[in-house]
N, C-alpha and C. Protein backbone atom coordinates (compact mmCIF):
# COMPACT_ATOMS: atom_id res chain seq x y z
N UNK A 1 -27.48 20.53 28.26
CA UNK A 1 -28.04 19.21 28.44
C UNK A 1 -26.97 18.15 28.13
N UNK A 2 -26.26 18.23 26.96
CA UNK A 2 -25.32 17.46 26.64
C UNK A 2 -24.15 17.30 28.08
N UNK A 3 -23.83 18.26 28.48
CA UNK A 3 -22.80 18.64 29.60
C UNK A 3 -23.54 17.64 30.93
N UNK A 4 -24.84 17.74 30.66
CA UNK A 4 -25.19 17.57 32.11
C UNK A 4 -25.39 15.83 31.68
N UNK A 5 -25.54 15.00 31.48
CA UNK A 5 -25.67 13.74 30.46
C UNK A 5 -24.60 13.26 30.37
N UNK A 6 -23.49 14.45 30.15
CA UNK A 6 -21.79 13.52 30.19
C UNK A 6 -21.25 13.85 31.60
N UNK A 7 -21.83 14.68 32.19
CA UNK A 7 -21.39 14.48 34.08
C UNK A 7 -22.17 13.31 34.92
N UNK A 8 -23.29 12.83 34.15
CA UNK A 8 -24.42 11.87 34.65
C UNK A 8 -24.23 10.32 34.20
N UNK A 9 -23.72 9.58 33.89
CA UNK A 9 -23.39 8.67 33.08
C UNK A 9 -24.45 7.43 33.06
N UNK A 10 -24.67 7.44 34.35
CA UNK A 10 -25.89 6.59 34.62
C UNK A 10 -27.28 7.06 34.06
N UNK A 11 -27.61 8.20 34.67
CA UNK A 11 -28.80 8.81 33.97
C UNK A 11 -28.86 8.86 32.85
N UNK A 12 -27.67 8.75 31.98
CA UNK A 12 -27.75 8.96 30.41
C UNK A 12 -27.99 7.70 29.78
N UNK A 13 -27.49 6.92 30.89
CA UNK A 13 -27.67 5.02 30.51
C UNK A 13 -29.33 4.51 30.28
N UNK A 14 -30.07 5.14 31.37
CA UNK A 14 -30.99 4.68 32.02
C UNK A 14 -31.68 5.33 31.08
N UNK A 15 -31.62 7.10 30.86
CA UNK A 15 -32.54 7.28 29.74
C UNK A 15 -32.92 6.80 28.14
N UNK A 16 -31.55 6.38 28.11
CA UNK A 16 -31.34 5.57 26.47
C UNK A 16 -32.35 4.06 26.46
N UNK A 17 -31.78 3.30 27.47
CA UNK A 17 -31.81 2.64 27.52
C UNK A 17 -33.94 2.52 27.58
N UNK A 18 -34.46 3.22 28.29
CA UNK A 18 -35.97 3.17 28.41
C UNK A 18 -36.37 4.09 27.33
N UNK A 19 -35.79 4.95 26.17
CA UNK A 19 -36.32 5.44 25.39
C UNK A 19 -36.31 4.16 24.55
N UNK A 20 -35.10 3.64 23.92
CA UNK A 20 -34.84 2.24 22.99
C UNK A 20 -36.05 1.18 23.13
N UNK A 21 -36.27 0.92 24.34
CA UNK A 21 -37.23 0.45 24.62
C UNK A 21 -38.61 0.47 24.35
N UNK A 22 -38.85 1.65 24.53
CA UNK A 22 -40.32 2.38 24.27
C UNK A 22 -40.11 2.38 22.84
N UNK A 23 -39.22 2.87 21.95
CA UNK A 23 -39.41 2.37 20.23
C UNK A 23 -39.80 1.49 19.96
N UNK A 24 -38.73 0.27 20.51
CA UNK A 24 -38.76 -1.18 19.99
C UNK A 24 -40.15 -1.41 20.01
N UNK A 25 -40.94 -1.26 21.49
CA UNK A 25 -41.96 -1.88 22.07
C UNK A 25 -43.09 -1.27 21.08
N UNK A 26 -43.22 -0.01 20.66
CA UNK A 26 -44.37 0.65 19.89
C UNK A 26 -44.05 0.25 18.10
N UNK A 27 -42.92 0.57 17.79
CA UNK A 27 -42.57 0.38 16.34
C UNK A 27 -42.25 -1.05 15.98
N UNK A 28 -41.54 -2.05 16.60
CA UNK A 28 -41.12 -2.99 15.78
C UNK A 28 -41.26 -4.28 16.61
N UNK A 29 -42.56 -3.96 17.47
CA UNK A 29 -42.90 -5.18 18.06
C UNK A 29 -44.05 -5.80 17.45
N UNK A 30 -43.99 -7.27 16.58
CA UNK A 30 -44.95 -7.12 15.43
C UNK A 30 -46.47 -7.35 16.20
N UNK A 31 -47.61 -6.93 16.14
CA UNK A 31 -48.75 -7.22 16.79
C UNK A 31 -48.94 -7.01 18.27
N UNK A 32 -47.77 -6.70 18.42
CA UNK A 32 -47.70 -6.18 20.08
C UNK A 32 -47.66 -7.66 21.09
N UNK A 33 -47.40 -8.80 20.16
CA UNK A 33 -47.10 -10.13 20.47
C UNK A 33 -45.92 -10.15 21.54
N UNK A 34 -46.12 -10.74 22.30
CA UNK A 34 -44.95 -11.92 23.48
C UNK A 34 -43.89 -12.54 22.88
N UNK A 35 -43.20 -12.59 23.22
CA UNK A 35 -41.97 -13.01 22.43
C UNK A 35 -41.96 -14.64 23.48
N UNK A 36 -41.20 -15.70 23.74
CA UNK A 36 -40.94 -16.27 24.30
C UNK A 36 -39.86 -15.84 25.90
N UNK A 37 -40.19 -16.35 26.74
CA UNK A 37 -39.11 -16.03 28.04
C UNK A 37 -37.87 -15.65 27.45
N UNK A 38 -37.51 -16.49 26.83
CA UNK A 38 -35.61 -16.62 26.78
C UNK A 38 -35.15 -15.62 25.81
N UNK A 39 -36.05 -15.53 24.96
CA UNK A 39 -36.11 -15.09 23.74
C UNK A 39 -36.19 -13.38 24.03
N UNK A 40 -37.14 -13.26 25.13
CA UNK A 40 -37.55 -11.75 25.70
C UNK A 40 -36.04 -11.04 26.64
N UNK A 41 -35.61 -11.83 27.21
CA UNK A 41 -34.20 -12.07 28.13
C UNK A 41 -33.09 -11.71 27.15
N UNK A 42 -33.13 -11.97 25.63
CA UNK A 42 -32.20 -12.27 25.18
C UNK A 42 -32.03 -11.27 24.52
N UNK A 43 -33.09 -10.64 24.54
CA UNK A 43 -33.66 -9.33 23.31
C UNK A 43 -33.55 -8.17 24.75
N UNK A 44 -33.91 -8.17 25.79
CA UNK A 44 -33.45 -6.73 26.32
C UNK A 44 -31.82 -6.63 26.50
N UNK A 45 -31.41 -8.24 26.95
CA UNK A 45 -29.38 -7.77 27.19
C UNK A 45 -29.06 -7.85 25.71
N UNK A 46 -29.56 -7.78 24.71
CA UNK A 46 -28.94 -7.05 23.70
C UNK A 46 -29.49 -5.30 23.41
N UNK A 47 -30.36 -5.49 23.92
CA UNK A 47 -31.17 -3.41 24.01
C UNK A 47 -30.16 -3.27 24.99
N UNK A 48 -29.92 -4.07 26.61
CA UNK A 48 -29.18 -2.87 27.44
C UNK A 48 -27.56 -3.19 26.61
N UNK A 49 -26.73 -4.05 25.59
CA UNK A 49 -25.62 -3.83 25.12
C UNK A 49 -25.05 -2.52 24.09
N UNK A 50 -26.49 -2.87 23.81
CA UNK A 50 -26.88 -1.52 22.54
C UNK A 50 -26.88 -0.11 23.27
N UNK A 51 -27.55 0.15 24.28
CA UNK A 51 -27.67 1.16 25.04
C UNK A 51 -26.20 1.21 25.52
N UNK A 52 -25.44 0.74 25.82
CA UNK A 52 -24.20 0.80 26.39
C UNK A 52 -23.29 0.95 25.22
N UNK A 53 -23.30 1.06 23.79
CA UNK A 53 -22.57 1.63 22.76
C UNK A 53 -23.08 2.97 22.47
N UNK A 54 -24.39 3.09 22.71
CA UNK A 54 -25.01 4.29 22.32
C UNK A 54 -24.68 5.25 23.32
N UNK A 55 -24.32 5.07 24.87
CA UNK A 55 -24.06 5.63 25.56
C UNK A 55 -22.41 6.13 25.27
N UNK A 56 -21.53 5.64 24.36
CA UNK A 56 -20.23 6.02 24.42
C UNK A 56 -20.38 7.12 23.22
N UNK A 57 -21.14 6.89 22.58
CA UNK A 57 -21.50 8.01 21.46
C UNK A 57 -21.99 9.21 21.98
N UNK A 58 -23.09 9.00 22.68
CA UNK A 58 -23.56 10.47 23.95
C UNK A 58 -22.16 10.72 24.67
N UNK A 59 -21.28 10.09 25.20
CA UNK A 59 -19.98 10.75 25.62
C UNK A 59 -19.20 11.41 24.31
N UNK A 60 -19.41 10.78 23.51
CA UNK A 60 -18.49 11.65 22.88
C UNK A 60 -18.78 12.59 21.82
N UNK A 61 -19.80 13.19 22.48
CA UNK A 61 -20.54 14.56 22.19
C UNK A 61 -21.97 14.51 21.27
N UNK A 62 -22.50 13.32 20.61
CA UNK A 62 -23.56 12.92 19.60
C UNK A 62 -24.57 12.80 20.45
N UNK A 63 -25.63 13.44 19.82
CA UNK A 63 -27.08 14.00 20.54
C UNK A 63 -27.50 12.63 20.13
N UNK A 64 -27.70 11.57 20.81
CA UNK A 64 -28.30 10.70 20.78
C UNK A 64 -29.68 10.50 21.49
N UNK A 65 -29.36 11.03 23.22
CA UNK A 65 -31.07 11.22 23.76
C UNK A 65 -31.52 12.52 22.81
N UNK A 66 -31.01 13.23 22.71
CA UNK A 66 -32.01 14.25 21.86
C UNK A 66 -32.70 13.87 20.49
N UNK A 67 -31.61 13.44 19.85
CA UNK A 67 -32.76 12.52 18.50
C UNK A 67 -33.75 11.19 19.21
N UNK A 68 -33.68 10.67 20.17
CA UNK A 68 -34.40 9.24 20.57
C UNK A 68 -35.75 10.37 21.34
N UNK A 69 -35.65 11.34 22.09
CA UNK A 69 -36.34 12.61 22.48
C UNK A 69 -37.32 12.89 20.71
N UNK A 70 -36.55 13.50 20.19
CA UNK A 70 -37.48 13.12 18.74
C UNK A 70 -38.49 12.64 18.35
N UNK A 71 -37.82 11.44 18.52
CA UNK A 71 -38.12 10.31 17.54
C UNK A 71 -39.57 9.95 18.24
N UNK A 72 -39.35 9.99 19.88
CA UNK A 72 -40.37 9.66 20.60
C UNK A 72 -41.44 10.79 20.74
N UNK A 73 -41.21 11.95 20.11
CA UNK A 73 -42.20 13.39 20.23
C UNK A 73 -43.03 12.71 19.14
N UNK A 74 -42.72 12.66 17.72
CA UNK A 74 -42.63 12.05 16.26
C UNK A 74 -43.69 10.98 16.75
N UNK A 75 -43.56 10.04 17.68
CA UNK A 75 -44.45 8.94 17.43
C UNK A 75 -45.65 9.06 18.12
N UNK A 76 -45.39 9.94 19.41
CA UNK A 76 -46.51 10.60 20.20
C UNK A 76 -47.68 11.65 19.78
N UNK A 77 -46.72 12.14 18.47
CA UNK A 77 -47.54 13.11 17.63
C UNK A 77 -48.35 12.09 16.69
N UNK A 78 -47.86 11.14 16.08
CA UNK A 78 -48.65 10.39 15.50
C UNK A 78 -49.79 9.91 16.34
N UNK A 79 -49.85 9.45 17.47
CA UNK A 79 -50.55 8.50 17.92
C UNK A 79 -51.84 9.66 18.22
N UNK A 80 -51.60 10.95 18.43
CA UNK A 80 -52.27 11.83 18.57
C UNK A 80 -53.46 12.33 17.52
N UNK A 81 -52.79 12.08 16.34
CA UNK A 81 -53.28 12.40 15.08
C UNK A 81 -54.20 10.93 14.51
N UNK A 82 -53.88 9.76 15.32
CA UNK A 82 -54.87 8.94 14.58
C UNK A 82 -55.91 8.84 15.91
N UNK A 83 -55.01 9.32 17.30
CA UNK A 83 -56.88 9.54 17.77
C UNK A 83 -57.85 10.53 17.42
N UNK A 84 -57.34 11.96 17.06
CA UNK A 84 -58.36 12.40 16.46
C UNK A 84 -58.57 12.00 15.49
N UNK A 85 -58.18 11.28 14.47
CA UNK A 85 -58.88 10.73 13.28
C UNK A 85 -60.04 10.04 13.64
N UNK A 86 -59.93 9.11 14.21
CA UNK A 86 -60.76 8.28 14.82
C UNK A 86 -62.16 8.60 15.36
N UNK A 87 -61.75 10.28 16.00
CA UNK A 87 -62.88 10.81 16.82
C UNK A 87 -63.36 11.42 16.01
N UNK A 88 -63.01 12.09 14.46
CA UNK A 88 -63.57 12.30 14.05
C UNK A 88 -64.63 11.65 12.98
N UNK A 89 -64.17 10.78 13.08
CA UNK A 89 -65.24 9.51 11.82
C UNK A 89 -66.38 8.37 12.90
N UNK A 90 -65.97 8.67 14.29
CA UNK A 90 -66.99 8.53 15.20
C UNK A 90 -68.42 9.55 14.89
N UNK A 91 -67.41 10.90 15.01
CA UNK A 91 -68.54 11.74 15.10
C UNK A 91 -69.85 11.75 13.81
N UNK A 92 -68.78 11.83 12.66
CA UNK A 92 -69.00 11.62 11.16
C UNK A 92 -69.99 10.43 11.34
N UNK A 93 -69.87 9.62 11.37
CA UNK A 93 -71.00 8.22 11.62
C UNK A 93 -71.70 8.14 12.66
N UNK A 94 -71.76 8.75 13.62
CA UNK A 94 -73.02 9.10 14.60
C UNK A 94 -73.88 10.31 13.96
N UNK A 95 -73.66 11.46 13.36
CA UNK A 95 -74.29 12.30 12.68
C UNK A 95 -74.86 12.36 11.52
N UNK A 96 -74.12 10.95 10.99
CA UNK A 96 -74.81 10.36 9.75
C UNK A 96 -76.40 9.57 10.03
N UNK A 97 -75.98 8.63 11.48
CA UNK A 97 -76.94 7.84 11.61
C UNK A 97 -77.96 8.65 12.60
N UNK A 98 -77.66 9.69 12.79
CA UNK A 98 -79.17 10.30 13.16
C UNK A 98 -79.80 11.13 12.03
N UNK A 99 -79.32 11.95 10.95
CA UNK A 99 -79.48 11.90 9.66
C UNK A 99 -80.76 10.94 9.05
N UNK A 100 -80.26 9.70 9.27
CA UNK A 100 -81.07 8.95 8.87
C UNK A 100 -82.16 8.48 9.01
């Protein structure tokens, strides 16, 4: 994978670059709030500058999509675990209130 990522340079761009994204956007976007136009403009050409350092690190051999691959399993697993939470305290409080 690494081999095929440093023969791909673009693809390796493109994947960084929309994983970084998908973090920012789930983890450290506060309230899931709008940022302003310029402000939004100003904040991805610094994600795609960032992606373009991170990409010289994937060249030079550092599993970078593979930890951002991670990181994004990691948050998908979470999001997984608080929907069944959820479904289960649905169930829990519908079985309560016929109980009653």
């Amino acid at each position: 994978m690494q081999r095929w990522f440093a023969d791909h340079p673009v693809v390796a761009y493109i994947v960084i670059f929309v994983l970084i994204t998908y973090v920012y956007n789930k983890v450290f976007r506060a309230n899931h709030e709008r940022l302003p136009i310029g402000k939004e403009i100003a904040l991805y050409i610094m994600m795609a500058l960032g992606s373009g350092m991170l990409l010289i690190f994937q060249h030079d051999k550092l599993p970078i999509i593979q930890c951002l691959l991670v990181a994004v399993g990691l948050m998908l697993l979470v999001r997984v675990r608080h929907f069944a939470e959820a479904r289960q305290k649905r169930k829990a409080a519908a079985s309560a209130k016929r109980t009653s």
